[in-house]
C-alpha atoms as a PDB file:
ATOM      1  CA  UNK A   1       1.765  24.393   2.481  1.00  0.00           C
ATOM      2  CA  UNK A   2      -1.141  22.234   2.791  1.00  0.00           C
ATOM      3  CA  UNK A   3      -0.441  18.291   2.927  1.00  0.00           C
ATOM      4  CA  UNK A   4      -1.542  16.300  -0.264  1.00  0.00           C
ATOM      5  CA  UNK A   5      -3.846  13.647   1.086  1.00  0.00           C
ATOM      6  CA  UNK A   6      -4.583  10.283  -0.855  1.00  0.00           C
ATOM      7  CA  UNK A   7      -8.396  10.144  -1.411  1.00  0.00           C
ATOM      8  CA  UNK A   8     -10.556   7.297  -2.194  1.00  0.00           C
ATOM      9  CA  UNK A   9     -13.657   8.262  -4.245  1.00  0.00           C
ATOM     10  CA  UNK A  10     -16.266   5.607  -4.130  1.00  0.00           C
ATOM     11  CA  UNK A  11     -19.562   5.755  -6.704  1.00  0.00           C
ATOM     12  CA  UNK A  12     -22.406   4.191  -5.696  1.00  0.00           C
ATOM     13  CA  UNK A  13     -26.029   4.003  -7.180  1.00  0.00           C
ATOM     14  CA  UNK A  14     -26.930   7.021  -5.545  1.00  0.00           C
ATOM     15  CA  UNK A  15     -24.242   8.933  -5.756  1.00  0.00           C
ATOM     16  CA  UNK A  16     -20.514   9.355  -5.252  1.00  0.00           C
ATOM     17  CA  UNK A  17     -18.609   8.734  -1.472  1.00  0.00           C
ATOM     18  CA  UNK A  18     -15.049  10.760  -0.304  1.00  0.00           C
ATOM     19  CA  UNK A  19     -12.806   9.938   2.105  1.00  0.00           C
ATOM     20  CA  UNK A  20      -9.154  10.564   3.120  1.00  0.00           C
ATOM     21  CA  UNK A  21      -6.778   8.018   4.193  1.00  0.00           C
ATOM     22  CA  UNK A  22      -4.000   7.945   6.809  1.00  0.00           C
ATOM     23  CA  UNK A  23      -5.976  10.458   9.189  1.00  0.00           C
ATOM     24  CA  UNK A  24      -3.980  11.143  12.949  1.00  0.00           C
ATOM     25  CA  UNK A  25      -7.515  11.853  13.971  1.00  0.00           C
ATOM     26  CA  UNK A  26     -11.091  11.711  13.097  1.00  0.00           C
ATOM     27  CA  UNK A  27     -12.790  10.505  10.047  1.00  0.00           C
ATOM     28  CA  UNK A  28     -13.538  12.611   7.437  1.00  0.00           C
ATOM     29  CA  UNK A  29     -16.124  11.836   4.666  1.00  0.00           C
ATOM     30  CA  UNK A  30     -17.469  14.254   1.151  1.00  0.00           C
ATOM     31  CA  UNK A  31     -20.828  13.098  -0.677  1.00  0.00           C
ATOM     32  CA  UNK A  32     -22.293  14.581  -4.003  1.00  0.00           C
ATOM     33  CA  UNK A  33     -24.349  13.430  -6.584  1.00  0.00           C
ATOM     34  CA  UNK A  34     -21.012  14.002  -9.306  1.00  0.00           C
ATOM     35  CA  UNK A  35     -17.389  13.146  -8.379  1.00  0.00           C
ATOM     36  CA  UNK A  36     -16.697  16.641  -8.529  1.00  0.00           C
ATOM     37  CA  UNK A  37     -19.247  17.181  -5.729  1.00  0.00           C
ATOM     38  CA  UNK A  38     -18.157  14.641  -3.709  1.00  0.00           C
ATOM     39  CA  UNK A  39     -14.582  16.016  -3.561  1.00  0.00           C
ATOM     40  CA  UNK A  40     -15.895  19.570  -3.321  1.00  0.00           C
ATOM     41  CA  UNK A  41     -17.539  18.408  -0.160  1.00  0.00           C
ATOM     42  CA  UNK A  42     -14.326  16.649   1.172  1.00  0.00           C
ATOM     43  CA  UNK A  43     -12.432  19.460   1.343  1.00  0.00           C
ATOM     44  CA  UNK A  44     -15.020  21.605   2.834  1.00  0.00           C
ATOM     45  CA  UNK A  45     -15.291  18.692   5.620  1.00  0.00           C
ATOM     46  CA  UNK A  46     -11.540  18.769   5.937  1.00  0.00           C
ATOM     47  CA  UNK A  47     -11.552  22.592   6.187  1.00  0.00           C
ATOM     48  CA  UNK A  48     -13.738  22.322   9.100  1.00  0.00           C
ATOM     49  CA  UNK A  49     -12.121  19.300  11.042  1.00  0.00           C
ATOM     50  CA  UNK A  50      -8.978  21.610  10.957  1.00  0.00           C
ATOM     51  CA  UNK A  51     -10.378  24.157  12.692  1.00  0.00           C
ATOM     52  CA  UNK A  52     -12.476  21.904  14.660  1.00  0.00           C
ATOM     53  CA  UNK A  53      -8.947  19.807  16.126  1.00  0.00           C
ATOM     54  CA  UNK A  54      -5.932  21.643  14.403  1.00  0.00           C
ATOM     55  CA  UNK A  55      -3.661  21.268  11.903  1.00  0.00           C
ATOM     56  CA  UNK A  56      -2.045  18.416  14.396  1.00  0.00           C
ATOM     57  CA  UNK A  57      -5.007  16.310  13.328  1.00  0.00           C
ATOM     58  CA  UNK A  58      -3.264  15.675   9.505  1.00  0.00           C
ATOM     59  CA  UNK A  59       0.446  15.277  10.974  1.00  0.00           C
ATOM     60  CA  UNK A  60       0.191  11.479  10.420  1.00  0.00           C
ATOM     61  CA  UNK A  61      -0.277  12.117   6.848  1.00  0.00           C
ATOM     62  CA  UNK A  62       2.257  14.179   6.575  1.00  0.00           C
ATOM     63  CA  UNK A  63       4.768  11.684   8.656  1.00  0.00           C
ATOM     64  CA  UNK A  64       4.103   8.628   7.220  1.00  0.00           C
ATOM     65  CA  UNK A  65       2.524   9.308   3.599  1.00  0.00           C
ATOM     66  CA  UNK A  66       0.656   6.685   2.416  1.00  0.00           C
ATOM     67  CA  UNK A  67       2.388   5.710  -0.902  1.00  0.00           C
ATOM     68  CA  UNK A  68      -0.200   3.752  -2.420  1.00  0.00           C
ATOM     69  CA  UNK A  69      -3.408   2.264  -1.423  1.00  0.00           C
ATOM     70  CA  UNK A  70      -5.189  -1.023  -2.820  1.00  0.00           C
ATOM     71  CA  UNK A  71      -8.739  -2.182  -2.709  1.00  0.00           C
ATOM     72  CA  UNK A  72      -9.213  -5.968  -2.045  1.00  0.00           C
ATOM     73  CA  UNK A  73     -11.948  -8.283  -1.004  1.00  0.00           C
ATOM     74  CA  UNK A  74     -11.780  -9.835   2.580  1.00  0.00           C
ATOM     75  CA  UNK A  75     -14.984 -12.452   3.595  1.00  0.00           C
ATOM     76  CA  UNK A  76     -15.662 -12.223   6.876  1.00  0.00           C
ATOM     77  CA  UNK A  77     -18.139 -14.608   9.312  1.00  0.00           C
ATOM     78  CA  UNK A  78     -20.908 -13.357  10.724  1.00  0.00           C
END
């Protein structure tokens, strides 16, 4: 069975952004110009990073789930 993945699903002007959290390796990242598109494309990008480094390359996910996720604001100098 396939692991469940949490996914964050940005919109932005131009479109909508996907990406999975709690990767063991790589970074992974869907676009579209709909939500649907943009998660379409994630797990066409996902297909191909598992053939491109293994199923090993989700383990973390699948041993140590992220169990929820939070989006907060952080200023940082430049």
């Amino acid at each position: 069975m396939a692991p469940t993945l949490k996914v964050v699903v940005e919109k932005h002007s131009d479109g909508f952004v996907a990406y999975p959290l709690g990767l063991a390796r790589g970074v992974i990242l869907g676009q579209g110009d709909t939500y649907e598109d943009a998660l379409t494309d994630l797990r066409s990008a996902i297909s191909f990073h598992v053939e491109s480094f293994g199923a090993s390359s989700l383990t973390q996910a699948e041993d140590d789930p992220i169990l929820e996720a939070f989006v907060a604001e952080a200023a940082v100098p430049v």
